[in-house]
Each structure stands twice: as C-alpha cells, then as structure tokens.
C-alpha atoms as a PDB file:
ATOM      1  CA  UNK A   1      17.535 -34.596 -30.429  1.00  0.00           C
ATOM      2  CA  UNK A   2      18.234 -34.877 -26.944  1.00  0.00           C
ATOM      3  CA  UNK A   3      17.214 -36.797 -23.668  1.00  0.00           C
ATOM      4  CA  UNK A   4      16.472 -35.087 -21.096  1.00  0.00           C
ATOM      5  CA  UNK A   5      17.178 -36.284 -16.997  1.00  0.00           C
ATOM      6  CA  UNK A   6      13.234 -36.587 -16.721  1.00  0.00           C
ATOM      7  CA  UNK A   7      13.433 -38.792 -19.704  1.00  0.00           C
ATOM      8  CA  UNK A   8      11.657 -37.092 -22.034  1.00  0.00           C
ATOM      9  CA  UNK A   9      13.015 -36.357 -25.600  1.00  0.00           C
ATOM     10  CA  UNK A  10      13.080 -33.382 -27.210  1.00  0.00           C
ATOM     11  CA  UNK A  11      14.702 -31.081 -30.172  1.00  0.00           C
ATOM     12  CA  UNK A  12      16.784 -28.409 -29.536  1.00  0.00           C
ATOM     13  CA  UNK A  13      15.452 -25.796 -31.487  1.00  0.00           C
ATOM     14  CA  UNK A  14      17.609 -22.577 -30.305  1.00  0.00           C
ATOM     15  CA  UNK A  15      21.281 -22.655 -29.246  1.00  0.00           C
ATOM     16  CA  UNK A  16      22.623 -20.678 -26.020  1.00  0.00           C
ATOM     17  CA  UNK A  17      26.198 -19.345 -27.236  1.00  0.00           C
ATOM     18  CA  UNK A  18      26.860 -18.465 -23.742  1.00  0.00           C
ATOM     19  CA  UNK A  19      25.918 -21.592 -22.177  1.00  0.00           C
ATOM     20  CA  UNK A  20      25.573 -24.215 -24.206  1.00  0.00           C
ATOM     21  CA  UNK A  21      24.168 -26.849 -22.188  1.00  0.00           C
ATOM     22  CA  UNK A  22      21.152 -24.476 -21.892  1.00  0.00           C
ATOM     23  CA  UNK A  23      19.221 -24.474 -25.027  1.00  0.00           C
ATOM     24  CA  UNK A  24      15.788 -23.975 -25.808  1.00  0.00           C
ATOM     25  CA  UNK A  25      14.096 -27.513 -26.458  1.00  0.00           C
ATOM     26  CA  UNK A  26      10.784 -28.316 -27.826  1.00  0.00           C
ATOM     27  CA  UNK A  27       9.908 -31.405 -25.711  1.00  0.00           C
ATOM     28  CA  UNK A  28       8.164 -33.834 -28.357  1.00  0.00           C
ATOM     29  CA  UNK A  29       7.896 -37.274 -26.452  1.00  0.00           C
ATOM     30  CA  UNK A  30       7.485 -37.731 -22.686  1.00  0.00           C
ATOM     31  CA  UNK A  31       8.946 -39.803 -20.345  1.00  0.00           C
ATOM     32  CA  UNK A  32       7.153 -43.196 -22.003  1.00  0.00           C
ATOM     33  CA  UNK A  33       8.038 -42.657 -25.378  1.00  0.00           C
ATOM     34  CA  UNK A  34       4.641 -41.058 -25.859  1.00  0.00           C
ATOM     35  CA  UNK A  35       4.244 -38.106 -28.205  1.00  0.00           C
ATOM     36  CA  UNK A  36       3.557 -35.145 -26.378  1.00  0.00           C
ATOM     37  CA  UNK A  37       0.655 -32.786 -28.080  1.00  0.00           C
ATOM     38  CA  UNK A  38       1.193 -29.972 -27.961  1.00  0.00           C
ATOM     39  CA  UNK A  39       4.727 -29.889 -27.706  1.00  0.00           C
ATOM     40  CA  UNK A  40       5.914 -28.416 -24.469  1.00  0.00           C
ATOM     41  CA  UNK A  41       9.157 -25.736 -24.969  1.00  0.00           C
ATOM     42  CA  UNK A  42      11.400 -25.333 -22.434  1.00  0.00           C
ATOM     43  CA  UNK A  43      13.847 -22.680 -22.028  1.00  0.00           C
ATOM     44  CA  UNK A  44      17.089 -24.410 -20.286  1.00  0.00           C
ATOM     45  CA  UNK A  45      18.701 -21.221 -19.141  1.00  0.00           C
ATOM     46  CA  UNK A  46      15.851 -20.098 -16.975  1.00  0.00           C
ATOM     47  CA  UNK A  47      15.890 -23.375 -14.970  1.00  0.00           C
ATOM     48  CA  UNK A  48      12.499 -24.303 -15.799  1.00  0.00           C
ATOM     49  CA  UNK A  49      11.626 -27.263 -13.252  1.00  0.00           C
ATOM     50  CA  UNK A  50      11.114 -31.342 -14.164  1.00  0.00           C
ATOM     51  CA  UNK A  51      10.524 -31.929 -10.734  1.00  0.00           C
ATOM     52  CA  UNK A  52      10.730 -30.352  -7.250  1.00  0.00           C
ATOM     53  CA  UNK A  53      13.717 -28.852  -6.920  1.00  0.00           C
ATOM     54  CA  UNK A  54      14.834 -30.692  -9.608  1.00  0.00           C
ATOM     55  CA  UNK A  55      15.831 -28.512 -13.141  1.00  0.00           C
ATOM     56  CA  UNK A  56      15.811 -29.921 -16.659  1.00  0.00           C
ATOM     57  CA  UNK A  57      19.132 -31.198 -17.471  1.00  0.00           C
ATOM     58  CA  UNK A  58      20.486 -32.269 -21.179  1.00  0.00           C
ATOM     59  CA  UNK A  59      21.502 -36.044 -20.682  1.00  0.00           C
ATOM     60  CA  UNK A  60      22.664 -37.030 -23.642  1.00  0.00           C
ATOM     61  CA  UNK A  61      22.221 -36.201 -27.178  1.00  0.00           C
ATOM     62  CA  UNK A  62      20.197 -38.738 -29.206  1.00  0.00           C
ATOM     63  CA  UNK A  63      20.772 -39.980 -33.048  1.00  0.00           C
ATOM     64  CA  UNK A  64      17.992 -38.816 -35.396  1.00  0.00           C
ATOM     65  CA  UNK A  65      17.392 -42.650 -35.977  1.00  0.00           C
ATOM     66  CA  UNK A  66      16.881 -43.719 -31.864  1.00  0.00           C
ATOM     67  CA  UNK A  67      13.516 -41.588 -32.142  1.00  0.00           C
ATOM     68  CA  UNK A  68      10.680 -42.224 -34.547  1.00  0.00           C
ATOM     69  CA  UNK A  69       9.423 -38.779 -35.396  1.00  0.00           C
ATOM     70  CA  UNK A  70       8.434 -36.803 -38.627  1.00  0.00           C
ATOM     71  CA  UNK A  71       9.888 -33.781 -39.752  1.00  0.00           C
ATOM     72  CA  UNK A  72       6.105 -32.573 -40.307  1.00  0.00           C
ATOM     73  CA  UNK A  73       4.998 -33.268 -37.594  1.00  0.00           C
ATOM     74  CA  UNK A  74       7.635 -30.705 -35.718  1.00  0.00           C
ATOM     75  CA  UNK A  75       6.514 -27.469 -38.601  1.00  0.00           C
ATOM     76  CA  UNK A  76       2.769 -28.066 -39.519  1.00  0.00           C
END
C-alpha cells in the first residue's frame, strides 16, 4: 500500500527492477479516502500525470492496517 503525492492510496501490484520508485499501482481510494470504482492503474514509469505538469509520485508506503480495504474486493 502506498500514498501517493495526490493523496490517493493505492497497491502496488507490479515492481520496476530498474526503477523502483516506479511501479505499477492500482489506485483503490482517492484523495478523500473514498473507494475508487473501478480502480484506476497507473503505470509510474511512464509518468502518467496527477495534475498539470505534475507526475504521480510514491510518498510513502502505508501499513496494511492504516487502510480499511478487503482482499476481495482487490481480485473479484
């Protein structure tokens, strides 16, 4: 789980072994806390914008028990 600098949280859900700050992340809450359906994926190493000229960025990574979401939901 990370936050990312538009403040929404999502799950990594495919590493980048070259550049590891530049996963790909399935956004699953947005910038409220909100869950986001369907969940938007973003692909860090092509720059993918959260604003104008403003690229997603990993803040920080986030314990599995800061955000309240279901296994299920993320699979079914």
């Amino acid at each position: 789980m990370v936050e990312l600098n538009s403040g929404e949280v999502g799950v990594v859900i495919a590493q980048n072994l070259v550049r590891r700050l530049q996963p790909r992340v399935m956004v699953v809450h947005d910038a409220q806390g909100n869950p986001l359906h369907p969940h938007k994926m973003l692909d860090l190493m092509k720059d993918p914008l959260a604003g104008p000229n403003k690229p997603y960025r990993i803040v920080h990574a986030l314990g599995y028990d800061k955000v309240k979401i279901s296994p299920r939901e993320l699979f079914l």
